[in-house]
N, C-alpha and C. Protein backbone atom coordinates (compact mmCIF):
# COMPACT_ATOMS: atom_id res chain seq x y z
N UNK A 1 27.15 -32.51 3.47
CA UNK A 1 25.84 -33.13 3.63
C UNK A 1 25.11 -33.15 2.30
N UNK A 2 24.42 -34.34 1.77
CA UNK A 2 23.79 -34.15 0.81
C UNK A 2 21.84 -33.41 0.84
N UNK A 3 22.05 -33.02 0.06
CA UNK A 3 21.29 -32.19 -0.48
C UNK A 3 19.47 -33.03 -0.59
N UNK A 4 19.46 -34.36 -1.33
CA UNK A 4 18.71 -34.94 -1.41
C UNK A 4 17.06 -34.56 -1.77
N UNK A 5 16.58 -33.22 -1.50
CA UNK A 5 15.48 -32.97 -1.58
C UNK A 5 14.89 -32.01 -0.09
N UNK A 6 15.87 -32.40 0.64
CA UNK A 6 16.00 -31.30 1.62
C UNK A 6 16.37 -30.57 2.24
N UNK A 7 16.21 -29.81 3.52
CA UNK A 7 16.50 -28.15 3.39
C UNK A 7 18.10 -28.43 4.02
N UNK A 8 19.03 -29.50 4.26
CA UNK A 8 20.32 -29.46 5.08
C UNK A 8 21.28 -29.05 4.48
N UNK A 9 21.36 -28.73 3.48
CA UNK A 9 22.69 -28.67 2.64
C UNK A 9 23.52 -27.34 2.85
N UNK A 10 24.34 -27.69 3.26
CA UNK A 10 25.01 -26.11 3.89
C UNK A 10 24.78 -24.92 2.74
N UNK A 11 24.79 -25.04 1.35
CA UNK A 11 25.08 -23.86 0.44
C UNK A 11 23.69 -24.17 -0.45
N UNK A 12 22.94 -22.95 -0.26
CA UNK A 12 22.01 -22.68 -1.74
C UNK A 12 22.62 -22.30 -3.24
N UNK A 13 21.92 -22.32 -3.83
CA UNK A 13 22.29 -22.08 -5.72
C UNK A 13 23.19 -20.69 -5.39
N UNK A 14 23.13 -19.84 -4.15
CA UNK A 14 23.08 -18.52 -4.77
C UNK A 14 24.29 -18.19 -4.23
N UNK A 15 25.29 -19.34 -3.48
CA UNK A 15 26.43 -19.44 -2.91
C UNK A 15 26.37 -18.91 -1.26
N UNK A 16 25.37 -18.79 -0.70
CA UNK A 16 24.86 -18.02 0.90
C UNK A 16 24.65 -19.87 1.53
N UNK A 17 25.43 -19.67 2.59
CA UNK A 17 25.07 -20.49 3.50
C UNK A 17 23.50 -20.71 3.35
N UNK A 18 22.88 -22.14 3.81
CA UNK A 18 21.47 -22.18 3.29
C UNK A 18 20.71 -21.50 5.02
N UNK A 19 21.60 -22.35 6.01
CA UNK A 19 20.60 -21.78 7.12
C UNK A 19 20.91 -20.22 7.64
N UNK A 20 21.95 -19.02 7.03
CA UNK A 20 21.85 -17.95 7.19
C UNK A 20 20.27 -17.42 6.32
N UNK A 21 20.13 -17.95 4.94
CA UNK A 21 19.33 -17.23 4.18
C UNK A 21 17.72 -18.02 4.58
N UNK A 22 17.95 -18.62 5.35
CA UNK A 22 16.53 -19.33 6.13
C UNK A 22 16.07 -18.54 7.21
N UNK A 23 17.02 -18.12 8.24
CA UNK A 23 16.58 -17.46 9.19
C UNK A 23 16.65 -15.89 8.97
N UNK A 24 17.08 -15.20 7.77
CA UNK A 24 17.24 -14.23 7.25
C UNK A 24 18.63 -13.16 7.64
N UNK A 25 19.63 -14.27 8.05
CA UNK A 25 20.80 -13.55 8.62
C UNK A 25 21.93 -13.31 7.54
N UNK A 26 22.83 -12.85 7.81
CA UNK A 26 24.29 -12.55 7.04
C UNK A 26 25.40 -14.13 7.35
N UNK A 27 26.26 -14.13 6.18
CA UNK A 27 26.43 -15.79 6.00
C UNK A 27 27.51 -15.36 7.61
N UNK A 28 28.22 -14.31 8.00
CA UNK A 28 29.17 -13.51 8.88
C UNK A 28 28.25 -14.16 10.50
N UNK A 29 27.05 -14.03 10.71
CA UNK A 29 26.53 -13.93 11.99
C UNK A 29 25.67 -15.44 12.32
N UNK A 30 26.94 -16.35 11.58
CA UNK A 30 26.10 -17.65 11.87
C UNK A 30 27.37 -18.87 12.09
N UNK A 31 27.16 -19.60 12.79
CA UNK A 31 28.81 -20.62 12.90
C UNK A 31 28.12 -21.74 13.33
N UNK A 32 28.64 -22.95 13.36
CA UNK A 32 28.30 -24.27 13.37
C UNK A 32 28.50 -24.59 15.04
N UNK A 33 27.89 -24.94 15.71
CA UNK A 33 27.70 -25.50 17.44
C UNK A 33 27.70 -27.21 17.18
N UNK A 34 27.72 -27.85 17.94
CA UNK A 34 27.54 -29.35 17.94
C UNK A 34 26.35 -29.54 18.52
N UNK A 35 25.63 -28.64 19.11
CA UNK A 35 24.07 -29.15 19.71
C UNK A 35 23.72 -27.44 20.27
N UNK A 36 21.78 -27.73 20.25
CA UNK A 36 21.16 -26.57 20.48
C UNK A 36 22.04 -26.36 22.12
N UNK A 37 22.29 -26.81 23.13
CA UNK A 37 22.75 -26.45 24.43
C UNK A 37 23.55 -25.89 24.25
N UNK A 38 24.61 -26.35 23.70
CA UNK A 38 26.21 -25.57 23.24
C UNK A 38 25.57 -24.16 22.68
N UNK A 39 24.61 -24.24 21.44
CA UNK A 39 24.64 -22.60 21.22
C UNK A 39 23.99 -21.90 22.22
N UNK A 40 23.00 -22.63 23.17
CA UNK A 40 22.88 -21.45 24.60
C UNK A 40 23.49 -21.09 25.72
N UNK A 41 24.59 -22.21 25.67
CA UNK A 41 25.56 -22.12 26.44
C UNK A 41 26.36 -20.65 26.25
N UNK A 42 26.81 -20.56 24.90
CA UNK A 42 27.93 -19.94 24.42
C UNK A 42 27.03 -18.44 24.68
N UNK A 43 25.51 -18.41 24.12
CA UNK A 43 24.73 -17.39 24.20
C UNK A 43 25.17 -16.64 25.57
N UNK A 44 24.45 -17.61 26.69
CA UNK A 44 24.49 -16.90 28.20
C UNK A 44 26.33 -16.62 28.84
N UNK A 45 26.94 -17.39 28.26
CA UNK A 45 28.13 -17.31 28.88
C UNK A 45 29.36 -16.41 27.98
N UNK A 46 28.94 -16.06 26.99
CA UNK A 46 29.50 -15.00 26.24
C UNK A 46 29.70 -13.30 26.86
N UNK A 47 29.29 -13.24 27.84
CA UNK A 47 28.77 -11.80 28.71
C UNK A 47 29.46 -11.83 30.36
N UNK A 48 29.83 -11.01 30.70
CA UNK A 48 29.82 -10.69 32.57
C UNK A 48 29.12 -9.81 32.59
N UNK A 49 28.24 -10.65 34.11
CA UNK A 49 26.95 -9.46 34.54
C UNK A 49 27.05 -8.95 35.40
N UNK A 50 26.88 -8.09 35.65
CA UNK A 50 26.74 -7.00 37.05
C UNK A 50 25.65 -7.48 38.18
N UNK A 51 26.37 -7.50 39.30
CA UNK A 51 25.89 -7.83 40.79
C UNK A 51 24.47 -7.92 40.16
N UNK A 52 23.53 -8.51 40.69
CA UNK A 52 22.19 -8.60 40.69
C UNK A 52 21.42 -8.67 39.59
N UNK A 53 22.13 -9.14 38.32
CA UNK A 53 21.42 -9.48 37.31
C UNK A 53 20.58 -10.96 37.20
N UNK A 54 19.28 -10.28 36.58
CA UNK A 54 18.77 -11.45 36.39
C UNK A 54 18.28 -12.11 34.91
N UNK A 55 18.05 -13.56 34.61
CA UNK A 55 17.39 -13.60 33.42
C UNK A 55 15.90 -14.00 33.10
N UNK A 56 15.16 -13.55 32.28
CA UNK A 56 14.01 -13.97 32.32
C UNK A 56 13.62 -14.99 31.14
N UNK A 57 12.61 -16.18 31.86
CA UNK A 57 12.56 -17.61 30.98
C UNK A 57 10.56 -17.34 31.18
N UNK A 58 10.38 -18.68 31.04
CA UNK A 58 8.92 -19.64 31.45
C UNK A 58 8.76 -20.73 32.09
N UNK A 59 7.67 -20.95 32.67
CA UNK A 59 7.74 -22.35 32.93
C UNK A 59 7.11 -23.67 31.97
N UNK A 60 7.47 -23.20 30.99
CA UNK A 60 6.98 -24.32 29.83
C UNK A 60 8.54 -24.63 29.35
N UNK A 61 9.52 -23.66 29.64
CA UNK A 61 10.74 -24.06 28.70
C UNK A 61 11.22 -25.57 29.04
N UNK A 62 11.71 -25.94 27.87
CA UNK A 62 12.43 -26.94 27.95
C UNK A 62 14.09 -26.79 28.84
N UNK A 63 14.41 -27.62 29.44
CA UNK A 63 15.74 -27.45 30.27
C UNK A 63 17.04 -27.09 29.56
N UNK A 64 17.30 -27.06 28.25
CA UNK A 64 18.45 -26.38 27.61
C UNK A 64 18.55 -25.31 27.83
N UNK A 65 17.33 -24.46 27.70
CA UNK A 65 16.97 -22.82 27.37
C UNK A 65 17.40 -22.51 29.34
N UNK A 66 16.66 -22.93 30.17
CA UNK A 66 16.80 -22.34 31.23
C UNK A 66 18.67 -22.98 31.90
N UNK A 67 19.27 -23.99 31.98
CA UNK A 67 19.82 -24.90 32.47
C UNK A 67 21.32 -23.62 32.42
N UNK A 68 21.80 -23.03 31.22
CA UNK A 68 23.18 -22.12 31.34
C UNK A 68 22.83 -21.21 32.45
N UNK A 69 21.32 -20.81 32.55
CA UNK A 69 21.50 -19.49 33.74
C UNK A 69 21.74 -20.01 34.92
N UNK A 70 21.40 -21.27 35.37
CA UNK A 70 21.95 -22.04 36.44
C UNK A 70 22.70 -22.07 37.15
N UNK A 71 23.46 -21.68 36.53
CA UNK A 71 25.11 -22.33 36.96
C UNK A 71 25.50 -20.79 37.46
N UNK A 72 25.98 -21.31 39.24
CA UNK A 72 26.04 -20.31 39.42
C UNK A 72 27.26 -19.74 39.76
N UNK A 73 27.97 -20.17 38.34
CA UNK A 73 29.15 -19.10 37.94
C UNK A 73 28.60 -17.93 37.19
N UNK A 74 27.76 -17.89 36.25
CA UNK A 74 27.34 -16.66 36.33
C UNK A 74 26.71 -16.11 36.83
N UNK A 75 26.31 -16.12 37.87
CA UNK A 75 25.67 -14.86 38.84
C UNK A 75 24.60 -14.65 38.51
N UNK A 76 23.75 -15.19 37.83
CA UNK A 76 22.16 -14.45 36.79
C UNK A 76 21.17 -15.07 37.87
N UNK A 77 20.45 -14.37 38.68
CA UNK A 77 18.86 -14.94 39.17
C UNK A 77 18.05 -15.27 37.52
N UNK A 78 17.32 -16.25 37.87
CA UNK A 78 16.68 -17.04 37.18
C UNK A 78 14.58 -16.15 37.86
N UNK A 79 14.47 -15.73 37.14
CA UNK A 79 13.24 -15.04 36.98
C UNK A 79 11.90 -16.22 35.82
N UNK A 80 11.06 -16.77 36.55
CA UNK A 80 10.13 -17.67 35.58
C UNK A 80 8.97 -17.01 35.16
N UNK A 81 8.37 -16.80 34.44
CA UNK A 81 7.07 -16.46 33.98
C UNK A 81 6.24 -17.34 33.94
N UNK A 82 5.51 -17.47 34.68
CA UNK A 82 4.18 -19.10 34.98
C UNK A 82 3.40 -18.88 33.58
N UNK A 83 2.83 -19.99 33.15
CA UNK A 83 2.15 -20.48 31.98
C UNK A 83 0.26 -19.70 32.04
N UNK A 84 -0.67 -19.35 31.83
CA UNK A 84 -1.70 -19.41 32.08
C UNK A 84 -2.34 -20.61 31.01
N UNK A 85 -3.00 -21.29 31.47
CA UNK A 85 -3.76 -22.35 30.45
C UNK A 85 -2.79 -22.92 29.25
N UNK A 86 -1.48 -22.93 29.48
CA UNK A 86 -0.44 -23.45 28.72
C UNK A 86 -0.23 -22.43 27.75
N UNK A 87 -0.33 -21.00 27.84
CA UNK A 87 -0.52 -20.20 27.13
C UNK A 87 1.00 -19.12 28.02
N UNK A 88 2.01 -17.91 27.36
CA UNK A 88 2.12 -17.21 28.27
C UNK A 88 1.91 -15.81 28.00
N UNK A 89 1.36 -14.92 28.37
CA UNK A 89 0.85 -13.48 28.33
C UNK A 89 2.14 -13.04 27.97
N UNK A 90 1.93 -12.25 27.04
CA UNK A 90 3.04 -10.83 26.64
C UNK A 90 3.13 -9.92 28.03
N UNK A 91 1.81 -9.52 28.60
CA UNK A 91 1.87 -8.53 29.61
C UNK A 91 2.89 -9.01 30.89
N UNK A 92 1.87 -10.36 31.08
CA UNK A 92 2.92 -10.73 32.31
C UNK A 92 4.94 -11.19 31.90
N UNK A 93 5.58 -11.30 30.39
CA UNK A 93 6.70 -11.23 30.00
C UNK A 93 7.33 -9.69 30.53
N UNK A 94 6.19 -8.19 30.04
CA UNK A 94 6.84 -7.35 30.25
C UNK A 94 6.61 -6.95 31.40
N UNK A 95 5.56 -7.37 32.21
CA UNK A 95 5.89 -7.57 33.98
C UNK A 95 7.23 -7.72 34.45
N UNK A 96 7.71 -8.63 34.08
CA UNK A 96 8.82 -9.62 34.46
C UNK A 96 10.34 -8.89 33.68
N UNK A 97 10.19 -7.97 33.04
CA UNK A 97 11.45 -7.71 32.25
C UNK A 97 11.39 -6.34 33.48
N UNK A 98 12.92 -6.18 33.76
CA UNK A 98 13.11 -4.29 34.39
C UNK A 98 14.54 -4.54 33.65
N UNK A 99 14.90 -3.10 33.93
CA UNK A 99 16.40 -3.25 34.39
C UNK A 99 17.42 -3.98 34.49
N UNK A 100 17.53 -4.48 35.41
CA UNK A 100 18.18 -5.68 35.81
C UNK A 100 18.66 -7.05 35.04
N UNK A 101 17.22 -7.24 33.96
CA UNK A 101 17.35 -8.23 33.09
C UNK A 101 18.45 -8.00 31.85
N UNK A 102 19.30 -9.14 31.95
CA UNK A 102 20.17 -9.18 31.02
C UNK A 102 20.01 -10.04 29.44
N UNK A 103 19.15 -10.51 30.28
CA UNK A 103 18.70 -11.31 28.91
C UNK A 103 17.00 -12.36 29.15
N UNK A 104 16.19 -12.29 28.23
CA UNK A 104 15.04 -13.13 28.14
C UNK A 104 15.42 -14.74 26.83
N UNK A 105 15.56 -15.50 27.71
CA UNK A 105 15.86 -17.03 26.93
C UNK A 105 14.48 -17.65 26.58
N UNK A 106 13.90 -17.89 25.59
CA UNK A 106 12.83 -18.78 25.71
C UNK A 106 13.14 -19.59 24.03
N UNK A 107 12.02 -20.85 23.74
CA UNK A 107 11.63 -21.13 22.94
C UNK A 107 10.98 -20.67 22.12
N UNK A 108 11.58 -20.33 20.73
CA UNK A 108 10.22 -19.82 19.96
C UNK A 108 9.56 -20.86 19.89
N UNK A 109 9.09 -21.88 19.70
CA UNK A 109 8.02 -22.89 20.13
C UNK A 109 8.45 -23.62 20.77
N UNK A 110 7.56 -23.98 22.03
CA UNK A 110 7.72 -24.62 22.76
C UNK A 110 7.45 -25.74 22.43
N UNK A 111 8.36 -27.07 22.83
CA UNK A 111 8.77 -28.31 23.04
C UNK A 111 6.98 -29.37 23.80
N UNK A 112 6.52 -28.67 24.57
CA UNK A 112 5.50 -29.21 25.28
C UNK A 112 4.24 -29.38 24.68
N UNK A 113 3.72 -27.67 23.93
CA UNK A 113 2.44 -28.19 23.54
C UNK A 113 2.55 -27.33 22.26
N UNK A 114 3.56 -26.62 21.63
CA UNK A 114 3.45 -26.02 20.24
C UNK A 114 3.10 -24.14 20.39
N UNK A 115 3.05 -23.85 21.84
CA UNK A 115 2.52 -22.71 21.67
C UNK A 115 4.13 -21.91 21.06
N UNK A 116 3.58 -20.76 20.20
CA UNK A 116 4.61 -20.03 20.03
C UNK A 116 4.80 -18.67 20.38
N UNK A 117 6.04 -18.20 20.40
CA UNK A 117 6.10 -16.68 21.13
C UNK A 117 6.16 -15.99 20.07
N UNK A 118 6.01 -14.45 19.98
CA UNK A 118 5.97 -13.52 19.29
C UNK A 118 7.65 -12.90 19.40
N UNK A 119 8.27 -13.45 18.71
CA UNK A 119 9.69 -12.54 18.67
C UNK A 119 10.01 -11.18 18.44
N UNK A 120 9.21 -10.90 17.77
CA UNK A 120 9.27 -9.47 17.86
C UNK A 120 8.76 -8.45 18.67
N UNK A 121 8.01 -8.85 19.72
CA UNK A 121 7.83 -8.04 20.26
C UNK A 121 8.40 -8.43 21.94
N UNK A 122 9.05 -9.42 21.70
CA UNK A 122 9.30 -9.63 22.79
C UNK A 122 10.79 -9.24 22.85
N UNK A 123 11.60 -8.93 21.92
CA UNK A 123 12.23 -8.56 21.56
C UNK A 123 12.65 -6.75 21.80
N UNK A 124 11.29 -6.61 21.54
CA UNK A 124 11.01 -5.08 21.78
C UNK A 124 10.81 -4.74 23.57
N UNK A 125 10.50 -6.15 24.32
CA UNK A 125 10.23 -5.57 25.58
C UNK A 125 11.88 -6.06 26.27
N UNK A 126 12.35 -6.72 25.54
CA UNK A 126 13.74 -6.87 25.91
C UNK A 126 14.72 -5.90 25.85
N UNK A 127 14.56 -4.91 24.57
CA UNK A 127 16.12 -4.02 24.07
C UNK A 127 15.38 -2.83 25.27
N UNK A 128 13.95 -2.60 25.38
CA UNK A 128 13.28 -1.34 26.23
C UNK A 128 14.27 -1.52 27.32
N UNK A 129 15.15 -2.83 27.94
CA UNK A 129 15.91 -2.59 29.16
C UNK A 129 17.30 -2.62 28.78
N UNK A 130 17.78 -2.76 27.66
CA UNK A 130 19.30 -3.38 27.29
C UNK A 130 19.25 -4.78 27.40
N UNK A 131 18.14 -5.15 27.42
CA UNK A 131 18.52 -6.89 27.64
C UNK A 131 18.56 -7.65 25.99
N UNK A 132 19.19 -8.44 26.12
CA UNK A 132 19.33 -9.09 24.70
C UNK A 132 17.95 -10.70 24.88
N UNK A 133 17.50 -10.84 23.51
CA UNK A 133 16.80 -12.51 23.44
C UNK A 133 17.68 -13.27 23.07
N UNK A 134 17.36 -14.29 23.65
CA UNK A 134 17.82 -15.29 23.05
C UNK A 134 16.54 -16.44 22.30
N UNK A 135 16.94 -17.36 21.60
CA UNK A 135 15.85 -18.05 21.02
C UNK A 135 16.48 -19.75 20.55
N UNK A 136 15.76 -20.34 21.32
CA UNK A 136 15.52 -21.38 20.92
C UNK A 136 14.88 -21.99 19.90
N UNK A 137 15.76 -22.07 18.41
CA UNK A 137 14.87 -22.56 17.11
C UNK A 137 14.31 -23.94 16.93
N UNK A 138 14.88 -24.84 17.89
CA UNK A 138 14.98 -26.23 17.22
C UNK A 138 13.70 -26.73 17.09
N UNK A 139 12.51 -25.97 17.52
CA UNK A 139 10.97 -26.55 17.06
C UNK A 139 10.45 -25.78 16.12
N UNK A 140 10.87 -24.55 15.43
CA UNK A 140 10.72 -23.76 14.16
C UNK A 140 11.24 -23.58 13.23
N UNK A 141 12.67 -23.63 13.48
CA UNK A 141 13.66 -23.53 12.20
C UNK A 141 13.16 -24.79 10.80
N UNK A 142 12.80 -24.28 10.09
CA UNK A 142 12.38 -25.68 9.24
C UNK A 142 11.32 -25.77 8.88
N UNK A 143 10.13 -24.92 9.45
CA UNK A 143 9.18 -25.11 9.40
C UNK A 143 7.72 -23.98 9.35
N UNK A 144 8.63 -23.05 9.39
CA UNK A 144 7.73 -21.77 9.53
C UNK A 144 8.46 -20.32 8.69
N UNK A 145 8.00 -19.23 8.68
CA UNK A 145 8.69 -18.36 8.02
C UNK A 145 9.96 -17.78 9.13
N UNK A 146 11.22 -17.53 9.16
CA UNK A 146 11.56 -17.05 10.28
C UNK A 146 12.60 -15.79 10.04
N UNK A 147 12.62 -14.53 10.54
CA UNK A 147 13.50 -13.24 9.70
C UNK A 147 14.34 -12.74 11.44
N UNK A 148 15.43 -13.19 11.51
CA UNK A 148 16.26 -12.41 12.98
C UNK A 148 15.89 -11.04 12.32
N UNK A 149 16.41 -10.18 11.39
CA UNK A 149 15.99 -8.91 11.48
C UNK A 149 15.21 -8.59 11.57
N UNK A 150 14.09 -9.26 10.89
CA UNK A 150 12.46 -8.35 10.96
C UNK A 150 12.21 -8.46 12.16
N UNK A 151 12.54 -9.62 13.28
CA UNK A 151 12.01 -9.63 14.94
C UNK A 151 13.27 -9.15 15.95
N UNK A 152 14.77 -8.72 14.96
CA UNK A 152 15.64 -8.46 15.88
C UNK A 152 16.03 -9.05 16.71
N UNK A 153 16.29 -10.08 16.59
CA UNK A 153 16.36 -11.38 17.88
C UNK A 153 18.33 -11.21 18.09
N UNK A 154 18.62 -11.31 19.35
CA UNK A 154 20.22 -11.61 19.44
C UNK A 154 20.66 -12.60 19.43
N UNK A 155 20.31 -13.92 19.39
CA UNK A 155 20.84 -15.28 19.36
C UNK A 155 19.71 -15.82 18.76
N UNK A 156 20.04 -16.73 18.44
CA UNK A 156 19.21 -17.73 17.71
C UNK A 156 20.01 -19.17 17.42
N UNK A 157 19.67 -20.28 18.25
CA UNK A 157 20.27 -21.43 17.52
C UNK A 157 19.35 -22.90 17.75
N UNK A 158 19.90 -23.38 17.00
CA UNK A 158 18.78 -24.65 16.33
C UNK A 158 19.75 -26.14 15.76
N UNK A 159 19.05 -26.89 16.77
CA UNK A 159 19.59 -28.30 16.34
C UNK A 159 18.97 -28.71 14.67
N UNK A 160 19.54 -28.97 13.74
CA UNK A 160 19.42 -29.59 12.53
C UNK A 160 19.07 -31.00 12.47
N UNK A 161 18.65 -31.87 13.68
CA UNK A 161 18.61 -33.17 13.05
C UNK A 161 17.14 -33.31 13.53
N UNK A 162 15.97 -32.47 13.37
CA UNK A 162 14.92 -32.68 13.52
C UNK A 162 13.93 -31.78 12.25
N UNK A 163 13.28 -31.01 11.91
CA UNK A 163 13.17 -30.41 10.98
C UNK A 163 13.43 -30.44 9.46
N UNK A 164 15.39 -30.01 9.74
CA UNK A 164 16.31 -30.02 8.62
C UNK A 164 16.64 -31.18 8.83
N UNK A 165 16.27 -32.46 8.73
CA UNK A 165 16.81 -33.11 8.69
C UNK A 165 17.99 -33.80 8.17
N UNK A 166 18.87 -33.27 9.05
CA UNK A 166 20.11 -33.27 9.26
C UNK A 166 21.00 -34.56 9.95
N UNK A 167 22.25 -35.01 10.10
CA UNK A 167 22.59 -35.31 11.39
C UNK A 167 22.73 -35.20 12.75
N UNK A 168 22.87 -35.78 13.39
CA UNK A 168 23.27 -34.86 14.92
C UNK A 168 24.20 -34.02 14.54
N UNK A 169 24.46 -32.98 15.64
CA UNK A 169 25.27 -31.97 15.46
C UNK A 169 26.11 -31.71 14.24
N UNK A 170 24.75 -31.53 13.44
CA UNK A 170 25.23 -30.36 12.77
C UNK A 170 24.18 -29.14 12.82
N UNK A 171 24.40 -28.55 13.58
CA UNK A 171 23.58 -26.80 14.33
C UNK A 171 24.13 -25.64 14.44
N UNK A 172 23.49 -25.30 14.15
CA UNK A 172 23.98 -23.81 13.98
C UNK A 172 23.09 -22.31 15.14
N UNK A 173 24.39 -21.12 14.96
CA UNK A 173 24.42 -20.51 16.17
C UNK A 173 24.47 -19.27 15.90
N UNK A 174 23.35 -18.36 15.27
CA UNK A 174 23.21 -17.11 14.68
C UNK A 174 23.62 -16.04 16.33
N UNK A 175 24.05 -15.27 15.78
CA UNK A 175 24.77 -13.71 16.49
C UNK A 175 24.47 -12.30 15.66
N UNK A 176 23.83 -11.84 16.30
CA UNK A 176 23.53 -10.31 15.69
C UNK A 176 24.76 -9.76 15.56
N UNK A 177 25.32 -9.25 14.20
CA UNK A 177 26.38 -8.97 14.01
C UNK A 177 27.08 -7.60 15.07
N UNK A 178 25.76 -6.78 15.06
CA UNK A 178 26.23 -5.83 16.40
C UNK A 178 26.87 -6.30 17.88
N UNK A 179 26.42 -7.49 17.94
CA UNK A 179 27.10 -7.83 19.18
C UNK A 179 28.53 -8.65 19.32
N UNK A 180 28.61 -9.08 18.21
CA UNK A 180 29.91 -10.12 17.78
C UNK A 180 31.36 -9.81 18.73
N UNK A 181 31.22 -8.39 18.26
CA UNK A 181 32.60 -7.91 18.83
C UNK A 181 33.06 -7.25 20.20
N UNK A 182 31.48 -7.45 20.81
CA UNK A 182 31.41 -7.27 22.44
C UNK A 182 31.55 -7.95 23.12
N UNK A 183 30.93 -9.46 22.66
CA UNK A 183 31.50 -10.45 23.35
C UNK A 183 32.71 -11.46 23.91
N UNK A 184 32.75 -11.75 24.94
CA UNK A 184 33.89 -12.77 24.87
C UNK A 184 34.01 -14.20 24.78
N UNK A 185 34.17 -14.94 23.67
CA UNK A 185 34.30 -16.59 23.19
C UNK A 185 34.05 -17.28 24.94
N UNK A 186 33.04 -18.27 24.74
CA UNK A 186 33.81 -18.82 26.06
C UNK A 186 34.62 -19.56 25.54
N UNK A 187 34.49 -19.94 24.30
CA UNK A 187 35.11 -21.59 23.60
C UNK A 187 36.23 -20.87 22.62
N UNK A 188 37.64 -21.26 22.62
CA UNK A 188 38.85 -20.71 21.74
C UNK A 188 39.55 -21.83 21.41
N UNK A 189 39.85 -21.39 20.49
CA UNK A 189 40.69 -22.86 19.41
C UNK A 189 41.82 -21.96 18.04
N UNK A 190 42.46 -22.39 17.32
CA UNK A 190 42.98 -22.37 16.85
C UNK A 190 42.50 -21.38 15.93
N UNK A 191 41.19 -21.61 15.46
CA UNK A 191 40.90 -20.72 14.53
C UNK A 191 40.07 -19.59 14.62
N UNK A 192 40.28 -19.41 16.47
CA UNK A 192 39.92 -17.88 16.57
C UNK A 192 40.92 -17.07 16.74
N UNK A 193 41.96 -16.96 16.25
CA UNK A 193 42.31 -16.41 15.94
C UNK A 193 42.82 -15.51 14.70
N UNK A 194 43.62 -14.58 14.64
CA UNK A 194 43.86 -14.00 12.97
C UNK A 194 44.69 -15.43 12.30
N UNK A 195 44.66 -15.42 11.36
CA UNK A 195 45.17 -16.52 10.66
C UNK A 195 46.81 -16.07 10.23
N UNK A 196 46.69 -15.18 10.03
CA UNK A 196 48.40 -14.61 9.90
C UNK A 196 49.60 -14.85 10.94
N UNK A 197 49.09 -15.45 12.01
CA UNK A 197 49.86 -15.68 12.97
C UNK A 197 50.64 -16.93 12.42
N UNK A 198 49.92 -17.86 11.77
CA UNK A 198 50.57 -18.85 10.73
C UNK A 198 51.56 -18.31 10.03
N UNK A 199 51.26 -17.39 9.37
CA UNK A 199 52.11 -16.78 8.51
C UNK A 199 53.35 -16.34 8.27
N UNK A 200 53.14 -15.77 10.07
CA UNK A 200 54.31 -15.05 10.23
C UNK A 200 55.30 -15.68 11.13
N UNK A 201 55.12 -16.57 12.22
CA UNK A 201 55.41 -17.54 13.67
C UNK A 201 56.49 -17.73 12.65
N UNK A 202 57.90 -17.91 13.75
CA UNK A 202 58.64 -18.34 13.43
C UNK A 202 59.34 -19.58 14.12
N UNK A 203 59.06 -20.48 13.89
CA UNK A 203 59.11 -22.01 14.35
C UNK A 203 60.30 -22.71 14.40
């Protein structure tokens, strides 16, 4: 992708992937998706949940963010947090988080009217159960300051052809490196695997 004057260009001067060192991640905990759905797809469906898990959203989200818990191959009750004045309370988020919750999906800005969430602390009312965030970038990435570590966020992914103006799918799909190796791919191809298998196959 060319470079042109703006932020798409896969590599900065300093040889770091450009959208790892944007969202403040490791170049290791970030991989290319073809669209923001695909990286929430892969988010919610990367995990098996235990009988009676649920996830917690809003009712401002846009339908990508809520639409993977849906499906009810994974088993997740769908838990909403109602809007007040297009606004949504932290209190009533950690109302809504117990136990049970496996994960809180929302927009860091919402698609509807711009309000934005506090990642970090919502973050904080998430790990209080074992539940992981997830985050919808594609209305911030690009445009605001944004640090996964400083707010600890577990997913994070963001369509590039709005903001970064980018092409279509080309998006990307940040993973807290702690979790990388807990999960299971839903999506496998050739090059998840060790590469030595090339090496060694005898054909």
């Amino acid at each position: 992708m060319s470079n042109s004057g703006s932020v798409s260009s896969e590599w900065d001067d300093g040889g770091k992937p450009f959208f790892a060192r944007l969202i403040g991640a490791k170049t290791e905990e970030k991989a290319f998706v073809e669209s923001t759905s695909t990286g929430l797809n892969i988010a919610a469906n990367a995990s098996h949940y235990p009988h009676g898990s649920k996830s917690v959203t809003t009712d401002l989200e846009y339908p990508s963010v809520v639409y993977p818990w849906l499906c009810k191959s994974l088993g997740v009750k769908v838990q909403y947090v109602k809007n007040v004045n297009r606004k949504i309370s932290l209190d009533d988020m950690e109302k809504a988080v117990d136990d049970k919750t496996v994960a809180v999906a929302i927009s860091h800005v919402e698609y509807a009217n711009g309000f934005r969430h506090n990642l970090r602390i919502l973050s904080e009312i998430a790990h209080e159960h074992d539940a992981c965030l997830i985050v919808d970038g594609f209305q911030s990435v690009g445009t605001m300051p944004i640090d996964v570590k400083r707010d600890d966020v577990d997913f994070l992914t963001a369509a590039c052809h709005k903001w970064l103006l980018s092409p279509p799918s080309a998006d990307y799909l940040y993973v807290k490196e702690d979790l990388i190796e807990k999960l299971e791919p839903p999506f496998v191809g050739w090059a998840s695997i060790d590469q030595e298998v090339f090496e060694t196959a005898d054909f």
